[in-house]
PDB file of N, CA and C in Angstrom:
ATOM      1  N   UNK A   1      -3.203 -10.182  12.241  1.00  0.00           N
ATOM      2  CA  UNK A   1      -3.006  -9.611  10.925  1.00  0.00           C
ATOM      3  C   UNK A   1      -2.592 -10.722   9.970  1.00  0.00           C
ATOM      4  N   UNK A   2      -3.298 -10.590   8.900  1.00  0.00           N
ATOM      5  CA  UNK A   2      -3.082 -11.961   7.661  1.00  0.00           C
ATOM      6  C   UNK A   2      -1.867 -11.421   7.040  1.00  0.00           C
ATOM      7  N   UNK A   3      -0.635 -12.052   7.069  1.00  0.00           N
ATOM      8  CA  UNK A   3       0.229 -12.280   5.664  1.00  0.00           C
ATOM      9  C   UNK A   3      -0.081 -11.808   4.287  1.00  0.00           C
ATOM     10  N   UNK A   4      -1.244 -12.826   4.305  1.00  0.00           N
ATOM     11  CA  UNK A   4      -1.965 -12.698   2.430  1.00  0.00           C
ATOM     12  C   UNK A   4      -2.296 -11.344   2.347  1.00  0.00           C
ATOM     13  N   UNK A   5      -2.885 -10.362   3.173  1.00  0.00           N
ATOM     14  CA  UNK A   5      -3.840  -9.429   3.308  1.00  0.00           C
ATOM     15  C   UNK A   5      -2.460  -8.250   2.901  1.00  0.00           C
ATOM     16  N   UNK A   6      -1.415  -8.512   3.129  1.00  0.00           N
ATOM     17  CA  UNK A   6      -0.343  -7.267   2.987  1.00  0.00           C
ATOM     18  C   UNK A   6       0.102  -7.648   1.525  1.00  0.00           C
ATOM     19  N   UNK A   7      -0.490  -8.771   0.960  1.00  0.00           N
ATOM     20  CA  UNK A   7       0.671  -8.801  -0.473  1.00  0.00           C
ATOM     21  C   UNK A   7      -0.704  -8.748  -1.256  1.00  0.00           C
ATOM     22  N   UNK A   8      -1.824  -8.745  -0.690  1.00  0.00           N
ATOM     23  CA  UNK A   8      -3.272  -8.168  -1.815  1.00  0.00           C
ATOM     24  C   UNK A   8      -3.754  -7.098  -1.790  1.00  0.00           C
ATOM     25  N   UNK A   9      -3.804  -6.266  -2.440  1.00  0.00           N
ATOM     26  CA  UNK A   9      -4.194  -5.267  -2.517  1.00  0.00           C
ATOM     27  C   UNK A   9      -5.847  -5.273  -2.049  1.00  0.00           C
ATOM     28  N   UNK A  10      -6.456  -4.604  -1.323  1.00  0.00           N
ATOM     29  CA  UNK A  10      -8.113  -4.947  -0.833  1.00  0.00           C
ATOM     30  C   UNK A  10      -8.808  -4.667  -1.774  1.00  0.00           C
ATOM     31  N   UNK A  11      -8.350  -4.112  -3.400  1.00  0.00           N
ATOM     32  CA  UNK A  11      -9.832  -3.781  -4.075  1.00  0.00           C
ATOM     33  C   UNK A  11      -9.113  -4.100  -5.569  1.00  0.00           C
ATOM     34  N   UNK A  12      -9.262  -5.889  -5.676  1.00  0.00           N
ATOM     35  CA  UNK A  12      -8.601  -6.140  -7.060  1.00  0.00           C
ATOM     36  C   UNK A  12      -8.409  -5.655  -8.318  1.00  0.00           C
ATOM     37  N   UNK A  13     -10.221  -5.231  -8.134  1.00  0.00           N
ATOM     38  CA  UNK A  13     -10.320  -5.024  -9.687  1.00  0.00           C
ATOM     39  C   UNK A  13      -9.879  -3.874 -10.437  1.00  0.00           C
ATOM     40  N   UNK A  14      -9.417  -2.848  -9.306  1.00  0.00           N
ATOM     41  CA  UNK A  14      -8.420  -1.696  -9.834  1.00  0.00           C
ATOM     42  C   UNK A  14      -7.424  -1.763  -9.296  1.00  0.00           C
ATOM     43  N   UNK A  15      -6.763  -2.658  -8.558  1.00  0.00           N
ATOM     44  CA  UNK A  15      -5.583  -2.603  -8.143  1.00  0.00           C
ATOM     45  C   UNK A  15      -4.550  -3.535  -8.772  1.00  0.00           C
ATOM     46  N   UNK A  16      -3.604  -3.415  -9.051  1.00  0.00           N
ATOM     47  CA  UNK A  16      -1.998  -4.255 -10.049  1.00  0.00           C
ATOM     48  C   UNK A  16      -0.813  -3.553  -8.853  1.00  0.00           C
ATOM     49  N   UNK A  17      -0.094  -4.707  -8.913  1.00  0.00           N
ATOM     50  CA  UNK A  17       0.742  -4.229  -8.180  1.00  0.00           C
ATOM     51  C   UNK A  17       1.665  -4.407  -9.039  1.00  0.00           C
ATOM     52  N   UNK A  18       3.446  -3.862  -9.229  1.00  0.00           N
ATOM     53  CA  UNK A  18       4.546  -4.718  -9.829  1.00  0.00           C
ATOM     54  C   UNK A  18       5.507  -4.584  -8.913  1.00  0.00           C
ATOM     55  N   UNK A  19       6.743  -4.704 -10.060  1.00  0.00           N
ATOM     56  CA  UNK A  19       7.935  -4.184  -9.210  1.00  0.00           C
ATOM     57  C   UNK A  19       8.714  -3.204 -10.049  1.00  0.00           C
ATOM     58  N   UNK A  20       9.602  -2.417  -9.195  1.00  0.00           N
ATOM     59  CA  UNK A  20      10.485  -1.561  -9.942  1.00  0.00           C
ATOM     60  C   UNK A  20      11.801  -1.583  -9.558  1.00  0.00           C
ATOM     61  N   UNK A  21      12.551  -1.405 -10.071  1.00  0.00           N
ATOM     62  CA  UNK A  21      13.891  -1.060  -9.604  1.00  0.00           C
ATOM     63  C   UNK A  21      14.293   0.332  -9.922  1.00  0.00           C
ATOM     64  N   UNK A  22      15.405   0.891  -8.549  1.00  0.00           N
ATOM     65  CA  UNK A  22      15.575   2.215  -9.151  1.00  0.00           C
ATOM     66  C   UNK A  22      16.981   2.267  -9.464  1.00  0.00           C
ATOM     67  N   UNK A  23      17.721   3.032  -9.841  1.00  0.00           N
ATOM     68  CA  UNK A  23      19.223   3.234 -10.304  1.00  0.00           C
ATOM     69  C   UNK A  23      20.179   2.690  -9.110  1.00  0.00           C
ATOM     70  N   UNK A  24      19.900   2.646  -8.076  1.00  0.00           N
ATOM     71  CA  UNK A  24      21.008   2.042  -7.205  1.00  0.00           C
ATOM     72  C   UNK A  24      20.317   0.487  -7.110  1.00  0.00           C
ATOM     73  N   UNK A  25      19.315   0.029  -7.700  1.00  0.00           N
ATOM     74  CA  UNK A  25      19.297  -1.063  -7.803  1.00  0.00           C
ATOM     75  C   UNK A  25      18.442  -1.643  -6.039  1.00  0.00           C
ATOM     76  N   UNK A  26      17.740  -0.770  -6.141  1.00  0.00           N
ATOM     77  CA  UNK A  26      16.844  -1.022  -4.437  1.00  0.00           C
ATOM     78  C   UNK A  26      15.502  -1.831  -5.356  1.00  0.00           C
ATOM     79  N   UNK A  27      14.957  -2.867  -5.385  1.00  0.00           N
ATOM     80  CA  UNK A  27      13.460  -3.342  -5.395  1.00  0.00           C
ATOM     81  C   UNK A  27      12.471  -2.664  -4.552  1.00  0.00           C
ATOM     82  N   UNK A  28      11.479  -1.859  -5.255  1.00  0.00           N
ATOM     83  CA  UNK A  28      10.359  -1.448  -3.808  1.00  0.00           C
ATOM     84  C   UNK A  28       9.229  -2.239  -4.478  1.00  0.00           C
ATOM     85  N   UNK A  29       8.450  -2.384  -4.492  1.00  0.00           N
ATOM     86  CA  UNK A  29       6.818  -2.442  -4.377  1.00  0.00           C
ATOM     87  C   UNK A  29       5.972  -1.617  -5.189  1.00  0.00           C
ATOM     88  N   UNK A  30       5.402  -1.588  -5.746  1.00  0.00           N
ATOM     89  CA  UNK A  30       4.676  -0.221  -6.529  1.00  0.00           C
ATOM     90  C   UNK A  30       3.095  -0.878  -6.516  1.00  0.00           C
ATOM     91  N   UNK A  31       2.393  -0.321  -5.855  1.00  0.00           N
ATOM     92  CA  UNK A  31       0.502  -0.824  -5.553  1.00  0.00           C
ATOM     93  C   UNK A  31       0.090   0.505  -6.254  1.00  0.00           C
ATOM     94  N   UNK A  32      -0.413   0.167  -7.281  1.00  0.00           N
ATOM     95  CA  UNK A  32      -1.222   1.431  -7.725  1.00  0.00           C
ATOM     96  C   UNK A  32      -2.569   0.853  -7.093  1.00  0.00           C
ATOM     97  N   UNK A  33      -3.251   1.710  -6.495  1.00  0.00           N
ATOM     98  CA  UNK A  33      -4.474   0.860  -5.743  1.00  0.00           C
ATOM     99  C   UNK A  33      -5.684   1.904  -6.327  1.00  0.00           C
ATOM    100  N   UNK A  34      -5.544   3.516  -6.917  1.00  0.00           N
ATOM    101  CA  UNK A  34      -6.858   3.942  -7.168  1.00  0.00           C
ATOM    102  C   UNK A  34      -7.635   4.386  -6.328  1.00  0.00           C
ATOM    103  N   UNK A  35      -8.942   4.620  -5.985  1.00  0.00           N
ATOM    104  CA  UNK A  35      -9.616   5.408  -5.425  1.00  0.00           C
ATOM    105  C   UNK A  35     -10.270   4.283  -4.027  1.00  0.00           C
ATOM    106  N   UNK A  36      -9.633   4.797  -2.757  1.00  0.00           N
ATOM    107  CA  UNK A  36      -9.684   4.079  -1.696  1.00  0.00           C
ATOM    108  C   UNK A  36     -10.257   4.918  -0.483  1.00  0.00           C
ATOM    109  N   UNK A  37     -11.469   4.389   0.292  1.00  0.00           N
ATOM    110  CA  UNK A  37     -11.904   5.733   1.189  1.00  0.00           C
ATOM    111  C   UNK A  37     -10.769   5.304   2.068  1.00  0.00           C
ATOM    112  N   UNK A  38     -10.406   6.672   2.800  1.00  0.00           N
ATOM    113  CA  UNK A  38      -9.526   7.133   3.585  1.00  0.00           C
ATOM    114  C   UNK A  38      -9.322   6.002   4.534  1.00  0.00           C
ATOM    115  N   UNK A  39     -10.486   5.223   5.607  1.00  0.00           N
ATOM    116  CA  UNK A  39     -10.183   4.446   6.708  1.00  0.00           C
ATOM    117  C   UNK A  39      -9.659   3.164   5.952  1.00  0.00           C
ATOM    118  N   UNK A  40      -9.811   2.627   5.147  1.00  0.00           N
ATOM    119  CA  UNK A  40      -9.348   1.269   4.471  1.00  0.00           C
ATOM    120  C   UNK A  40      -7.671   1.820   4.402  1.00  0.00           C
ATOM    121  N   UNK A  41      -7.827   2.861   3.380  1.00  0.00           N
ATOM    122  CA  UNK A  41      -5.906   3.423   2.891  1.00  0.00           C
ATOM    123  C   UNK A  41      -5.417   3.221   4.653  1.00  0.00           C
ATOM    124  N   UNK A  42      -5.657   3.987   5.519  1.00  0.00           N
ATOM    125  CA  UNK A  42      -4.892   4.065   6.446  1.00  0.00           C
ATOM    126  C   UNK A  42      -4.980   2.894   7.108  1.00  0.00           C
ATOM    127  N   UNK A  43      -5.673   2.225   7.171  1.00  0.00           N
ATOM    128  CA  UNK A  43      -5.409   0.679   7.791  1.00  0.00           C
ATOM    129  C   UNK A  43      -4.509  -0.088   6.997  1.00  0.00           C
ATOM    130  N   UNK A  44      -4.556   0.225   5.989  1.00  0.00           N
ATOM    131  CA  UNK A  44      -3.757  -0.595   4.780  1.00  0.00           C
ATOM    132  C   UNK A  44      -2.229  -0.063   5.465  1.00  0.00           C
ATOM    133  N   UNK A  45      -2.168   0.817   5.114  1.00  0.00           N
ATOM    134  CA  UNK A  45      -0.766   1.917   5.422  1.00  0.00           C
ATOM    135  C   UNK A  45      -0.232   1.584   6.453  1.00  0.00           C
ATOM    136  N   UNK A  46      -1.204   1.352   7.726  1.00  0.00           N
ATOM    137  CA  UNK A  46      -0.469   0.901   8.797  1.00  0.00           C
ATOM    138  C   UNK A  46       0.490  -0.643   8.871  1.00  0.00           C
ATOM    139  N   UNK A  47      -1.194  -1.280   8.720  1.00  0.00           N
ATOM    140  CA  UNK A  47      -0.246  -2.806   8.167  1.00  0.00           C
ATOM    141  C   UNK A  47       0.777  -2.612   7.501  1.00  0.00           C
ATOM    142  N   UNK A  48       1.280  -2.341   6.229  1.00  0.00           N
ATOM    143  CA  UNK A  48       2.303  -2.388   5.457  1.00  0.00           C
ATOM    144  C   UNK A  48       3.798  -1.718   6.339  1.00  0.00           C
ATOM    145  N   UNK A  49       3.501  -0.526   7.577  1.00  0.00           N
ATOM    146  CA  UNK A  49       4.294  -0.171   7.658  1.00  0.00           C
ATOM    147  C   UNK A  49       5.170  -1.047   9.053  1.00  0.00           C
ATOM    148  N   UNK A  50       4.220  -1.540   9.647  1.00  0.00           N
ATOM    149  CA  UNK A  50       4.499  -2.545  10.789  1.00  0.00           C
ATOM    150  C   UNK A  50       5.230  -3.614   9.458  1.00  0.00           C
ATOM    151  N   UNK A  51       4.145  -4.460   8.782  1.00  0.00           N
ATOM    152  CA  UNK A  51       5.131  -6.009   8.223  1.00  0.00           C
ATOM    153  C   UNK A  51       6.659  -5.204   7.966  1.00  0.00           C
ATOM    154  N   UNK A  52       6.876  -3.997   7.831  1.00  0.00           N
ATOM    155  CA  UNK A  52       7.804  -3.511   6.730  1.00  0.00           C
ATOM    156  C   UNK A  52       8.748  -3.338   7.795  1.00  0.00           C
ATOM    157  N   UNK A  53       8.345  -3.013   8.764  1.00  0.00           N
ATOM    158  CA  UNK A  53       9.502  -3.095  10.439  1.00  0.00           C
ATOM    159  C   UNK A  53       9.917  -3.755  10.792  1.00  0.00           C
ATOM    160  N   UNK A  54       8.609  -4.781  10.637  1.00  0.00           N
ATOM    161  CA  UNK A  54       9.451  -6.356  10.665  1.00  0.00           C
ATOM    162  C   UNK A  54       9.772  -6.940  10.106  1.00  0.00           C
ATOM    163  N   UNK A  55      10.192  -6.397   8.852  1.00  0.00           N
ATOM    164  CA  UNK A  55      10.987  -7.241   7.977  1.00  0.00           C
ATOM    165  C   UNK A  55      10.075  -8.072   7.316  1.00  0.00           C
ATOM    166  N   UNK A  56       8.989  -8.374   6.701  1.00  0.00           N
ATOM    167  CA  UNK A  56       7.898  -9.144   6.614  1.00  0.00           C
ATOM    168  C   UNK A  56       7.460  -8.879   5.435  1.00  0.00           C
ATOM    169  N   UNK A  57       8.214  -7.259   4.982  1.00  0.00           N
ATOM    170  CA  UNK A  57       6.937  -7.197   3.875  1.00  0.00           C
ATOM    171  C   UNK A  57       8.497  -5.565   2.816  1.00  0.00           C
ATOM    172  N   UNK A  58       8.259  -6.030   1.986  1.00  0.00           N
ATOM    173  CA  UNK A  58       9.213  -5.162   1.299  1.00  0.00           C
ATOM    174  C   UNK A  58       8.898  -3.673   1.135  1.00  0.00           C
ATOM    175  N   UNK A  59       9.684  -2.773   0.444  1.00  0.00           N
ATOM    176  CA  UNK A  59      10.057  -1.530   0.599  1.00  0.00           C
ATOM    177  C   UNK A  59       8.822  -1.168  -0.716  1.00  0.00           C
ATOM    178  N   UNK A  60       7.549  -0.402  -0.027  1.00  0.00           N
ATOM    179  CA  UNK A  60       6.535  -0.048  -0.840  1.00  0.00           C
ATOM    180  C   UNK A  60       6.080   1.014  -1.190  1.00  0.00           C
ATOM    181  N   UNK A  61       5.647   1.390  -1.999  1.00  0.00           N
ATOM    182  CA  UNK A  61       5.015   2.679  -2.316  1.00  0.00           C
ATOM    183  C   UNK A  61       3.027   2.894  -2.609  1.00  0.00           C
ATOM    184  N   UNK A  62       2.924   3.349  -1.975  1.00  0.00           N
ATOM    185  CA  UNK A  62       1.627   2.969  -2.230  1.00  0.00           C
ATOM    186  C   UNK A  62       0.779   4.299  -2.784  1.00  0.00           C
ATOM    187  N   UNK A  63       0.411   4.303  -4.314  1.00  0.00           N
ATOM    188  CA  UNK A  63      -0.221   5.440  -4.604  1.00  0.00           C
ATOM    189  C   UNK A  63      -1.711   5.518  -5.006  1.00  0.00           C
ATOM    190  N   UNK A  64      -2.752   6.283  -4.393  1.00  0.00           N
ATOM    191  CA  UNK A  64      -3.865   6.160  -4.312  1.00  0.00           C
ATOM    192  C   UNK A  64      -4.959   7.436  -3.986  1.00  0.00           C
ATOM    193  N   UNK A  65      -5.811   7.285  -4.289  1.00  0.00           N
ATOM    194  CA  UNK A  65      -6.384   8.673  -3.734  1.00  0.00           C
ATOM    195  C   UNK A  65      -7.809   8.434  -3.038  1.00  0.00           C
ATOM    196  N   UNK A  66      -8.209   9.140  -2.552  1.00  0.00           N
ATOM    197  CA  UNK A  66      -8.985   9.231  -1.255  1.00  0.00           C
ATOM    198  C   UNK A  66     -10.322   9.829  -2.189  1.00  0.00           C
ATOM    199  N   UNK A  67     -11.676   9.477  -1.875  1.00  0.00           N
ATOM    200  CA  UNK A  67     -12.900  10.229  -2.064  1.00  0.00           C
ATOM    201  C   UNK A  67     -12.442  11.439  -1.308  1.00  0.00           C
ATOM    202  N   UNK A  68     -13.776  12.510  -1.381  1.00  0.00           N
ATOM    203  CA  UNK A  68     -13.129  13.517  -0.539  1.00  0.00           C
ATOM    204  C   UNK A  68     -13.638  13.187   0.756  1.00  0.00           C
ATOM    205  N   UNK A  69     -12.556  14.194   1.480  1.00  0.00           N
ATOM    206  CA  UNK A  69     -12.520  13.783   2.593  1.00  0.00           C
ATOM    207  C   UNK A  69     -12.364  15.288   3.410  1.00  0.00           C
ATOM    208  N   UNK A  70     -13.081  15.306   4.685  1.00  0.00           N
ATOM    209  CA  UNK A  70     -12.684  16.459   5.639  1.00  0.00           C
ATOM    210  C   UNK A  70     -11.918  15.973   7.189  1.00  0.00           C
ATOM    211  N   UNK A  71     -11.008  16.907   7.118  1.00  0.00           N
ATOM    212  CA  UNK A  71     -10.003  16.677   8.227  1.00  0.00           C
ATOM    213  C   UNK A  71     -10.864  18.364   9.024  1.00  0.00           C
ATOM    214  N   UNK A  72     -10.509  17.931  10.233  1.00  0.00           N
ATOM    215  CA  UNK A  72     -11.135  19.177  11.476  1.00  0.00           C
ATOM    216  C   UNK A  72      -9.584  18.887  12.244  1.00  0.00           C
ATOM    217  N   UNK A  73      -9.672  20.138  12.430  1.00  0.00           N
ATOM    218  CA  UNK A  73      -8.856  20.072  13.980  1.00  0.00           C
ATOM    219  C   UNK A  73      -6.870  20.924  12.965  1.00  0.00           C
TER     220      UNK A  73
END
């Protein structure tokens, strides 16, 4: 797993990331990333949530939406 690949968002040209702070003064992450098919988001999601276990990668939020999509089961 690349380093670079968790602090770039995979689809530049609609994606900005910043930062925010909230009232207790926590820094998270804010990826507005836009319209992402489902298997990319969840690979993304995973990575971020492993670097983020390991300490590797900061406290993120990631908001985005999915083409449509069907779930079975």
């Amino acid at each position: 797993m690349s380093t670079s690949r968790l602090y770039d968002p995979p689809y530049p040209p609609r994606c900005y990331t910043t930062s925010m702070t909230t009232t207790a003064l926590r820094t998270i992450r804010l990826i507005r990333a836009g319209l992402v098919p489902y298997p990319e988001a969840l690979r993304w999601q995973r990575q971020l949530a492993a670097a983020r276990s390991a300490g590797a990668a900061p406290d993120t939020l990631l908001l985005l939406e999915h083409p449509p999509t069907i779930t079975l089961g």
